[in-house]
C-alpha atoms as a PDB file:
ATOM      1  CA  UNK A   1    -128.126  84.378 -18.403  1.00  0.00           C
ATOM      2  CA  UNK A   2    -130.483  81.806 -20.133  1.00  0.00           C
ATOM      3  CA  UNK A   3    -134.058  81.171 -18.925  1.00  0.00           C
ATOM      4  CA  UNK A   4    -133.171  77.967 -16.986  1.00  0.00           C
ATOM      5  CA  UNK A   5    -130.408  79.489 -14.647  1.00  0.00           C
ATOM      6  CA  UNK A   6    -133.122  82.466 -14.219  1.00  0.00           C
ATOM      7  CA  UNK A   7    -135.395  80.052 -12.723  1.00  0.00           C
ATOM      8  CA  UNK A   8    -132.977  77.935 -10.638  1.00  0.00           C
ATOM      9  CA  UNK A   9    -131.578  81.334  -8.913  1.00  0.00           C
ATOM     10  CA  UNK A  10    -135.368  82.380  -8.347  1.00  0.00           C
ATOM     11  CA  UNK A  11    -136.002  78.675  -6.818  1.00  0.00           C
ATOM     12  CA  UNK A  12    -132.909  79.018  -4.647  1.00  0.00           C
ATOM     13  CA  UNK A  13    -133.654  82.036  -3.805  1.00  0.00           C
ATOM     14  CA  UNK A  14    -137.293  81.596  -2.427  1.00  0.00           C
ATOM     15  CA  UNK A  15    -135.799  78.491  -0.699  1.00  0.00           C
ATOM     16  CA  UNK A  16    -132.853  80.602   0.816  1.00  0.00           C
ATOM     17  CA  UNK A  17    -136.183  82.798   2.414  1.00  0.00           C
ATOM     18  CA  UNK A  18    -137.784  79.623   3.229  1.00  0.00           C
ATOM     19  CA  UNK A  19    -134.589  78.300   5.270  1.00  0.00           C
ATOM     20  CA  UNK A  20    -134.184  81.974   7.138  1.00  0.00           C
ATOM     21  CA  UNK A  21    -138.494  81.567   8.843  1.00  0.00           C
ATOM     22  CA  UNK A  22    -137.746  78.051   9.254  1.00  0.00           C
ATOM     23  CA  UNK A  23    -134.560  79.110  11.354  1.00  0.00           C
ATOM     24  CA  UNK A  24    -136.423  81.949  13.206  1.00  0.00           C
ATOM     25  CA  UNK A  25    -139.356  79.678  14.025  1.00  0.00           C
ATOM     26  CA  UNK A  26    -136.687  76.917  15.296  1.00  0.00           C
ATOM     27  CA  UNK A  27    -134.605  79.908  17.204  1.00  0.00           C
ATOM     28  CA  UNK A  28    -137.822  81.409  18.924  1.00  0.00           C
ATOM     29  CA  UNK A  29    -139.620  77.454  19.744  1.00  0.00           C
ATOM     30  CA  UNK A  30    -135.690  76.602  21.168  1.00  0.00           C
ATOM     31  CA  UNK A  31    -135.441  80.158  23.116  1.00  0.00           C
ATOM     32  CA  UNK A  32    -139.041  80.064  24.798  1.00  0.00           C
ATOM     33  CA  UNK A  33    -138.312  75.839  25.574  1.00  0.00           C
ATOM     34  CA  UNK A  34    -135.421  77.588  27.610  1.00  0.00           C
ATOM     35  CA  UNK A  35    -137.250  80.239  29.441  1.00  0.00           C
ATOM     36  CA  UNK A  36    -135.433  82.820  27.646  1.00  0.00           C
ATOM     37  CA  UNK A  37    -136.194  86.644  26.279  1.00  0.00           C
ATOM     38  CA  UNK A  38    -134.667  87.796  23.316  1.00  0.00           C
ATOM     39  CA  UNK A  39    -133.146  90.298  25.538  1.00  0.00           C
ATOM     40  CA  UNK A  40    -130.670  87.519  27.369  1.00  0.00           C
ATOM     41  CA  UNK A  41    -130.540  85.479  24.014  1.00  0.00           C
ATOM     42  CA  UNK A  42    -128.736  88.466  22.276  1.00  0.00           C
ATOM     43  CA  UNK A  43    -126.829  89.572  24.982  1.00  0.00           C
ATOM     44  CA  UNK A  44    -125.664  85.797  25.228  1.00  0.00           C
ATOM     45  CA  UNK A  45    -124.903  85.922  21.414  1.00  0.00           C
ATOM     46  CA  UNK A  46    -123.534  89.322  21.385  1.00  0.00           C
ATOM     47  CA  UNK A  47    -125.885  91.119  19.274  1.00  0.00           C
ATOM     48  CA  UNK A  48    -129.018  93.097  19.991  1.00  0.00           C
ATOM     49  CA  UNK A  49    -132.523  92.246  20.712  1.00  0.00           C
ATOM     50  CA  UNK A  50    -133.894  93.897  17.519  1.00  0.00           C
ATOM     51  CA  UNK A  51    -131.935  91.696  15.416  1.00  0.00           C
ATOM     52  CA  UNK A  52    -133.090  88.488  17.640  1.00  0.00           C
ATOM     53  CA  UNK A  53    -136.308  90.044  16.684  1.00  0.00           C
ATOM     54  CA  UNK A  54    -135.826  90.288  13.110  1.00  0.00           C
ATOM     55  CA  UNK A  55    -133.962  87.009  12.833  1.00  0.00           C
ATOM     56  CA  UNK A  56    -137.292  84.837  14.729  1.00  0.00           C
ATOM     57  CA  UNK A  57    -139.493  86.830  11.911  1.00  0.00           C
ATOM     58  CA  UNK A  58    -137.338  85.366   9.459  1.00  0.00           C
ATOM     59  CA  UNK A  59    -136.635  89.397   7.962  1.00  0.00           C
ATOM     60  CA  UNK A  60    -132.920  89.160   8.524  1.00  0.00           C
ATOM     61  CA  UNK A  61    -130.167  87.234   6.366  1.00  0.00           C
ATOM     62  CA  UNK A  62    -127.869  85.589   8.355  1.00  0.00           C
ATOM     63  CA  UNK A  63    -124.422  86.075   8.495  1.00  0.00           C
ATOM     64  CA  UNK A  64    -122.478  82.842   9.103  1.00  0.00           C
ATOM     65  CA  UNK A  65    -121.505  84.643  12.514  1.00  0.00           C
ATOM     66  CA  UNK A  66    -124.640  85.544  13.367  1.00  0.00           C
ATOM     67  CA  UNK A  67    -125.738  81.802  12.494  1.00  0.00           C
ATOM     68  CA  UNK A  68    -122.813  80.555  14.953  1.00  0.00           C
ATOM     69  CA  UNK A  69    -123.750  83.230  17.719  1.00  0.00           C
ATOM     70  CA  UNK A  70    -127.367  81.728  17.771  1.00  0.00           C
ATOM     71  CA  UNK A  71    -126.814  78.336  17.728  1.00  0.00           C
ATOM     72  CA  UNK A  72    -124.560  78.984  21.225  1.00  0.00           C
ATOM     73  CA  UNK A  73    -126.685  81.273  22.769  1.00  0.00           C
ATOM     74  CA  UNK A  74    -129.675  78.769  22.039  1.00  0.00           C
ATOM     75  CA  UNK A  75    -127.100  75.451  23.417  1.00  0.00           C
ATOM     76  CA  UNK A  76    -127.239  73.676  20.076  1.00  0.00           C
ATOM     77  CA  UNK A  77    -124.281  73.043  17.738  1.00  0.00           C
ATOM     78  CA  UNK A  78    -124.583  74.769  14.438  1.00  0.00           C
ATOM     79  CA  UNK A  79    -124.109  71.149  12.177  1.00  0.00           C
ATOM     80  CA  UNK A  80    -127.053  69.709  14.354  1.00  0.00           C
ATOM     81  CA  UNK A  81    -129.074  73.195  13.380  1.00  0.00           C
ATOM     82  CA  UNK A  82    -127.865  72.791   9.746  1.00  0.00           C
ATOM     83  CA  UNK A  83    -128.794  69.575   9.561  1.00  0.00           C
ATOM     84  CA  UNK A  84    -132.913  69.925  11.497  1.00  0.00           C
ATOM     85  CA  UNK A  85    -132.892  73.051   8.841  1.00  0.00           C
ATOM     86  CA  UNK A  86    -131.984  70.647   6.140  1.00  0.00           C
ATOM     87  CA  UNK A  87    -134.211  67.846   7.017  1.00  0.00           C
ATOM     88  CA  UNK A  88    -137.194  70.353   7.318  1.00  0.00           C
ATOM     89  CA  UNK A  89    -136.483  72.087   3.832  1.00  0.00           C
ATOM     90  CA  UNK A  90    -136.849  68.459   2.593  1.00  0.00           C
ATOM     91  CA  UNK A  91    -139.493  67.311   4.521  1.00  0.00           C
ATOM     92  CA  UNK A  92    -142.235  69.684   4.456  1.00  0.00           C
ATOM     93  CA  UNK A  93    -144.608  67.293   6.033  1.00  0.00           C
ATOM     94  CA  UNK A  94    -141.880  67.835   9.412  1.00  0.00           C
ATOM     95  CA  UNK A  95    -142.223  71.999   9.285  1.00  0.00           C
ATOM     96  CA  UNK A  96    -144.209  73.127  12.201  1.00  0.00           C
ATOM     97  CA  UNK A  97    -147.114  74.355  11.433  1.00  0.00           C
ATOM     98  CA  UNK A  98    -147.519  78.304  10.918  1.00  0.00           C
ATOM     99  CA  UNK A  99    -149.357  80.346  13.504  1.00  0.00           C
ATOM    100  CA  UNK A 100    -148.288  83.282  15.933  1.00  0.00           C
ATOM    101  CA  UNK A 101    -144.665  83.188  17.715  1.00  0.00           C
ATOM    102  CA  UNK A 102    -144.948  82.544  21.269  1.00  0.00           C
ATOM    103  CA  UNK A 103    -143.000  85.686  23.277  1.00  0.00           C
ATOM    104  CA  UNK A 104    -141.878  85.494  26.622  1.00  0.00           C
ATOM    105  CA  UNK A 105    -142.792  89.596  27.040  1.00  0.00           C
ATOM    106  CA  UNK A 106    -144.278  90.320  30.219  1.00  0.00           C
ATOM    107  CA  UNK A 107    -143.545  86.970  31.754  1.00  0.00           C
ATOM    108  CA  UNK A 108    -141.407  86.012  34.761  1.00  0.00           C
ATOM    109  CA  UNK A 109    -138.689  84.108  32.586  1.00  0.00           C
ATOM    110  CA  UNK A 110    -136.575  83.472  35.451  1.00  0.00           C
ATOM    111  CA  UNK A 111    -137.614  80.700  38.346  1.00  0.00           C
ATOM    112  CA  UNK A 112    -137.048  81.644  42.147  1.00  0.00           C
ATOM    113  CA  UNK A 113    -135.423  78.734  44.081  1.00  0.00           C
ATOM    114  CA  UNK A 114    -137.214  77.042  46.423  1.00  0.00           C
END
């Protein structure tokens, strides 16, 4: 490999780690706007709550399942998710800003009816 393509695979690479926080931010901001634990989004997607956990730290790589699985659990179709990841990756004036993930631990997720 020359020097150049050693550079573009390290560029895609940190934006390939860039896209996987921006995706676990989006998945834990959509999850808590739906009153949701990780515990009922996994079980929804099939898969477990660690790896909810993992994927909203961004320290998971995504299988295109996994990706899929998500995107239903959460109620949003995977080409509009593609595309808000997309936009953001391009837009970094549109990322949210970086600060503690909100968690839904310890709360009452679910409303009684009245």
């Amino acid at each position: 490999m020359d020097r150049s393509s050693d550079e573009d695979l390290a560029r895609l690479d940190a934006e390939v780690e860039l896209c996987l926080k921006l995706f676990g931010t989006w998945a834990n901001r959509r999850r808590n706007a739906l009153r949701l634990s990780q515990h009922e989004t996994a079980k929804r997607g099939g898969f477990s709550r660690t790896e909810m956990s993992h994927l909203e730290a961004g320290h998971t790589n995504l299988t295109l399942s996994t990706f899929f699985r998500v995107c239903r659990a959460l109620k949003r179709g995977i080409g509009e998710t593609a595309s808000h990841l997309e936009h953001l990756l391009d837009h970094p004036e549109d990322r949210p800003a970086e600060g503690p993930r909100r968690s839904q631990r310890g709360k009452n997720t679910r409303r009684a009816a009245h």
